[in-house]
C-alpha atoms as a PDB file:
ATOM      1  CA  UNK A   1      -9.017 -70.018  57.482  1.00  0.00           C
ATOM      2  CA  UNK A   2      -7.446 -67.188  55.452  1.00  0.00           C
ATOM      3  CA  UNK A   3      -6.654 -68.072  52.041  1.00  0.00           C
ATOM      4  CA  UNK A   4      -3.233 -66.418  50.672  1.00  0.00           C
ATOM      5  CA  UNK A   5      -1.704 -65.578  47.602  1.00  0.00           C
ATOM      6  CA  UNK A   6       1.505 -66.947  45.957  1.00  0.00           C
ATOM      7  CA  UNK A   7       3.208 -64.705  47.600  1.00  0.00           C
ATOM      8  CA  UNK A   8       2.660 -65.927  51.088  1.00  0.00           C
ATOM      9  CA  UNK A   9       0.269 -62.818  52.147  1.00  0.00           C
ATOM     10  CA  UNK A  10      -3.446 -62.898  52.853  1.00  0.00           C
ATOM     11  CA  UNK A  11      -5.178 -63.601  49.405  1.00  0.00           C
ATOM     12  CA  UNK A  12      -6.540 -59.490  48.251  1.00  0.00           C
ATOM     13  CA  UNK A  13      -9.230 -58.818  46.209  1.00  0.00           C
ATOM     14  CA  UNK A  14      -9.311 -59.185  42.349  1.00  0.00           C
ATOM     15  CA  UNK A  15     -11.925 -57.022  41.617  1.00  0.00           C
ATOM     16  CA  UNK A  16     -14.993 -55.422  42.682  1.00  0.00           C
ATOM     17  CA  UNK A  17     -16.236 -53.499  39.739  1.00  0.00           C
ATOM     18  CA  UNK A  18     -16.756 -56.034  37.897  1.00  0.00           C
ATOM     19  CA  UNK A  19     -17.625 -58.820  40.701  1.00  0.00           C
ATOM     20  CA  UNK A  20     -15.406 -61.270  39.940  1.00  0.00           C
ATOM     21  CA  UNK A  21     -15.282 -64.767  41.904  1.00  0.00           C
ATOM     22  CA  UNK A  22     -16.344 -67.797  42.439  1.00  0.00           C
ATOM     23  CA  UNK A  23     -18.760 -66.606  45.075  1.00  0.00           C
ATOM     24  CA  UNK A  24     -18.901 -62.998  43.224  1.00  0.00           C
ATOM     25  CA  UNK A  25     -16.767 -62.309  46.305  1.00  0.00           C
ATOM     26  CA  UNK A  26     -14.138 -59.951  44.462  1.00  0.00           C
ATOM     27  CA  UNK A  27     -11.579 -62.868  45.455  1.00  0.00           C
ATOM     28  CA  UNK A  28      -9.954 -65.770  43.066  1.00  0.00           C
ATOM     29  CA  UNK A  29     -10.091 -67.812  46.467  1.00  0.00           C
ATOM     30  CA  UNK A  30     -10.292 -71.828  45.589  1.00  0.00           C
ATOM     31  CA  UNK A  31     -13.293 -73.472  46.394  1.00  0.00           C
ATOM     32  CA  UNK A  32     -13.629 -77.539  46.135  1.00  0.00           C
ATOM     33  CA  UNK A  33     -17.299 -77.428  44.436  1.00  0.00           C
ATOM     34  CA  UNK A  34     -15.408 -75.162  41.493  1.00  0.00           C
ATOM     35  CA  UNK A  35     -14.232 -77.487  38.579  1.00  0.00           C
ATOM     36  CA  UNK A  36     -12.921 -74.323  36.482  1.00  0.00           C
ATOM     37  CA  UNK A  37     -10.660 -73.416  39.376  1.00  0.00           C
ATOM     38  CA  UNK A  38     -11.362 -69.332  38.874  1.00  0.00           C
ATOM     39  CA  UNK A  39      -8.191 -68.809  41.165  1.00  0.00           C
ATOM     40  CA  UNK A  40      -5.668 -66.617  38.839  1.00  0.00           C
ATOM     41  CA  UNK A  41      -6.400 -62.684  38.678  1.00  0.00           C
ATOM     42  CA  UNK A  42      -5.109 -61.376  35.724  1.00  0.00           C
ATOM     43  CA  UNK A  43      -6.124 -58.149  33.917  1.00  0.00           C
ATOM     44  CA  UNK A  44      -7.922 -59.490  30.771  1.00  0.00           C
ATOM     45  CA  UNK A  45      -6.584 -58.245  27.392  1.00  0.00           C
ATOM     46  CA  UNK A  46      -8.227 -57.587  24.022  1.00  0.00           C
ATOM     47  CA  UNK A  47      -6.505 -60.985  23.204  1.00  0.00           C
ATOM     48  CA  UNK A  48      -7.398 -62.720  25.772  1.00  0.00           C
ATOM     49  CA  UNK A  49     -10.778 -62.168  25.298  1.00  0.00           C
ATOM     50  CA  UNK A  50     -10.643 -63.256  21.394  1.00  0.00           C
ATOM     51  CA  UNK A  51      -8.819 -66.292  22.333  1.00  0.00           C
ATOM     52  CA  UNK A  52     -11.284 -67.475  24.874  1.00  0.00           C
ATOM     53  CA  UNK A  53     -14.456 -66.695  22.691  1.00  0.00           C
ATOM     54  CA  UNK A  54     -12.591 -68.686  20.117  1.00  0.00           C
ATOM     55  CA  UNK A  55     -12.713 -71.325  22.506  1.00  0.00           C
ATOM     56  CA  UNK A  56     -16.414 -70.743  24.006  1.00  0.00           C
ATOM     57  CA  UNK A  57     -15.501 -68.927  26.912  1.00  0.00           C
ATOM     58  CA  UNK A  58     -17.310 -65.446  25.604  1.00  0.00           C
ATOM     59  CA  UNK A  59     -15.981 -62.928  28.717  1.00  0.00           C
ATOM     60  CA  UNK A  60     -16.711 -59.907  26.496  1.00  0.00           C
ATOM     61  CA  UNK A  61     -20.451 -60.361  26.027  1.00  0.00           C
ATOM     62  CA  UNK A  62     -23.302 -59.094  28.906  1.00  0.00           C
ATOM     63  CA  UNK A  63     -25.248 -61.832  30.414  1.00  0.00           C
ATOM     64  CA  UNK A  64     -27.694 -59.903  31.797  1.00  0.00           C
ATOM     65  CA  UNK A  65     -29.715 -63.785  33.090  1.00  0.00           C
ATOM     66  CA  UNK A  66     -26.418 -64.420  34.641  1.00  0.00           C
ATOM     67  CA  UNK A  67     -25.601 -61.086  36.291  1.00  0.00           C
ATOM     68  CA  UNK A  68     -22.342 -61.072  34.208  1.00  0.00           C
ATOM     69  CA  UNK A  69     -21.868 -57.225  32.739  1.00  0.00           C
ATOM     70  CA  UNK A  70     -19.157 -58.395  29.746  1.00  0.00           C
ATOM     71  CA  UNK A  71     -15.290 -57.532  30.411  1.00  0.00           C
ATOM     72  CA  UNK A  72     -13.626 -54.968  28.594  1.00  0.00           C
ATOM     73  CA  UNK A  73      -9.601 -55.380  28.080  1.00  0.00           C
ATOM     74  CA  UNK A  74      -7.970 -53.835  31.165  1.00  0.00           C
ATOM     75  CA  UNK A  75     -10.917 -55.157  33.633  1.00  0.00           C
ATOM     76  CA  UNK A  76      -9.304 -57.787  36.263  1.00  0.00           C
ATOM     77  CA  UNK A  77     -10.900 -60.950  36.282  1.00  0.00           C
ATOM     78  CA  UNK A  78     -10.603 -64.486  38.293  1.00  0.00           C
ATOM     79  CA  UNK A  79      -9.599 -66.870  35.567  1.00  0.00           C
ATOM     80  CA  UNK A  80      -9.901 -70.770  35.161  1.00  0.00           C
ATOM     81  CA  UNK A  81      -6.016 -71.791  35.770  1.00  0.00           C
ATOM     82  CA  UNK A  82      -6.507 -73.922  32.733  1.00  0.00           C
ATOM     83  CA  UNK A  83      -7.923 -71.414  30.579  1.00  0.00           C
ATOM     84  CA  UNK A  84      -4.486 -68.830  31.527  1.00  0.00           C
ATOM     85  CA  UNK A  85      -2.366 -72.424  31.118  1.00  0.00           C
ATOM     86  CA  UNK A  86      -4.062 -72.941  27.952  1.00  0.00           C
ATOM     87  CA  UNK A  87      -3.387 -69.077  26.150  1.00  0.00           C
ATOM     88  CA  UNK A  88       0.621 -69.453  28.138  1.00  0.00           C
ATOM     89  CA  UNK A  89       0.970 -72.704  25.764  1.00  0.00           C
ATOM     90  CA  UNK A  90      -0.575 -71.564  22.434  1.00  0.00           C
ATOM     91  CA  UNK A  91       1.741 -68.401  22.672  1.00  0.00           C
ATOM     92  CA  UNK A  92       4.446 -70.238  23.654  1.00  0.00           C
ATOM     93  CA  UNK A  93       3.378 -72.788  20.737  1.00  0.00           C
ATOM     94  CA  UNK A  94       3.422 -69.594  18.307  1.00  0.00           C
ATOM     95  CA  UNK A  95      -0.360 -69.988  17.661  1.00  0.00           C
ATOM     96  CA  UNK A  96      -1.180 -66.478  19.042  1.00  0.00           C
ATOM     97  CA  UNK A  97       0.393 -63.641  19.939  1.00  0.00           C
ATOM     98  CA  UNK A  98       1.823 -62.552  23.575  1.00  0.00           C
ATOM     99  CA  UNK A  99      -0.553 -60.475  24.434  1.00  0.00           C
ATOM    100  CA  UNK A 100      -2.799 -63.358  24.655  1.00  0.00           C
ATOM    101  CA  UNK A 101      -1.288 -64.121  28.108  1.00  0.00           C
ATOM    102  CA  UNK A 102      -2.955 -61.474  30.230  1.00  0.00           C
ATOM    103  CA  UNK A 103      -0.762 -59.774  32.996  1.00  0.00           C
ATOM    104  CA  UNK A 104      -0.981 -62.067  36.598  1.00  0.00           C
ATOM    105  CA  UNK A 105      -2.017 -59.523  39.724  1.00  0.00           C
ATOM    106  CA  UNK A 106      -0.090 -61.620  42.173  1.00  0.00           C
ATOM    107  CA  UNK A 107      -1.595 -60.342  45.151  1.00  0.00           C
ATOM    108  CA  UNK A 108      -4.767 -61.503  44.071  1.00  0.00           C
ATOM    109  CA  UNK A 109      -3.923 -64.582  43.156  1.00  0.00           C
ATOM    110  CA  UNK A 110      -4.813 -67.971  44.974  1.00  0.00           C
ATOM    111  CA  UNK A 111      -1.435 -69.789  46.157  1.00  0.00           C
ATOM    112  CA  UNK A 112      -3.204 -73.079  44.952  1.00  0.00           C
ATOM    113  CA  UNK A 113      -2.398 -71.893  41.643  1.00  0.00           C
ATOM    114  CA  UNK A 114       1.164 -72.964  42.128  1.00  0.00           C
ATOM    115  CA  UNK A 115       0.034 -76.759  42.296  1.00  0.00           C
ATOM    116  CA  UNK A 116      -0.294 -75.858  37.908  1.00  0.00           C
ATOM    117  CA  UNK A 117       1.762 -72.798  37.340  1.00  0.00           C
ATOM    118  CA  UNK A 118       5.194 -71.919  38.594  1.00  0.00           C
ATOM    119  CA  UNK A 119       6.110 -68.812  40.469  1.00  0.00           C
ATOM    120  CA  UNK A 120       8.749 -68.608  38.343  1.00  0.00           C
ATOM    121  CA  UNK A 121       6.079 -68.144  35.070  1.00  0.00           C
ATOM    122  CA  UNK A 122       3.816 -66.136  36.975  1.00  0.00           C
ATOM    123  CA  UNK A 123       6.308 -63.905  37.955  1.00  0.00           C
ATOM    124  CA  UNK A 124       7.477 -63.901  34.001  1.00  0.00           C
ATOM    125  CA  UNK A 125       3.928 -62.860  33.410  1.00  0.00           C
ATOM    126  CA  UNK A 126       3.088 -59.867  36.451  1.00  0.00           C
ATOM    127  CA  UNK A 127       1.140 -57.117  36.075  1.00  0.00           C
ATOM    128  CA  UNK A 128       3.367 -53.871  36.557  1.00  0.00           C
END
């Protein structure tokens, strides 16, 4: 079955250079054996990644072991909805600053993501 996006299309790609994925498919397509629920493409900002390594999500440093290169800020990445959710609330909070949200590639990301997010909020938070 083809997975779609939140806007009602087939689901596109994220990114292929970096893999990103679940699967290291290129797609944020939601899979029941993954708990972190990488199903929101955004394109990762210098922020971002301080705020998640902060937190012990380190998306900026290779892990050569793991196959993972590092992300630099402007690289699109399948995110963990509550890892997105989480930087949305702490700028919302004023804890950190906006561009701690990274930009939301719709196309790319997983309709399931509406079960957490609203359209409305992703739409609020689109990459251009």
């Amino acid at each position: 079955m083809t997975q779609k996006n939140v806007l009602g299309d087939p689901l596109e790609p994220c990114s292929t250079d970096p893999m990103t994925g679940f699967e290291r498919d290129g797609r944020c397509a939601c899979h029941e054996r993954d708990p972190g629920r990488h199903e929101l493409c955004a394109v990762v900002t210098e922020a971002f990644l301080a705020f998640g390594k902060e937190r012990g999500n380190d998306l900026a440093t290779p892990r050569p072991e793991l196959n993972f290169p590092g992300l630099d800020p402007g690289d699109r990445w399948c995110l963990c909805v509550p890892r997105w959710v989480e930087a949305l609330e702490a700028v919302e909070n004023g804890r950190a600053p906006e561009p701690t949200v990274p930009p939301v590639v719709l196309a790319a990301t997983n309709e399931a993501v509406l079960d957490t997010v609203s359209m409305e909020t992703l739409r609020q938070h689109a990459f251009e």
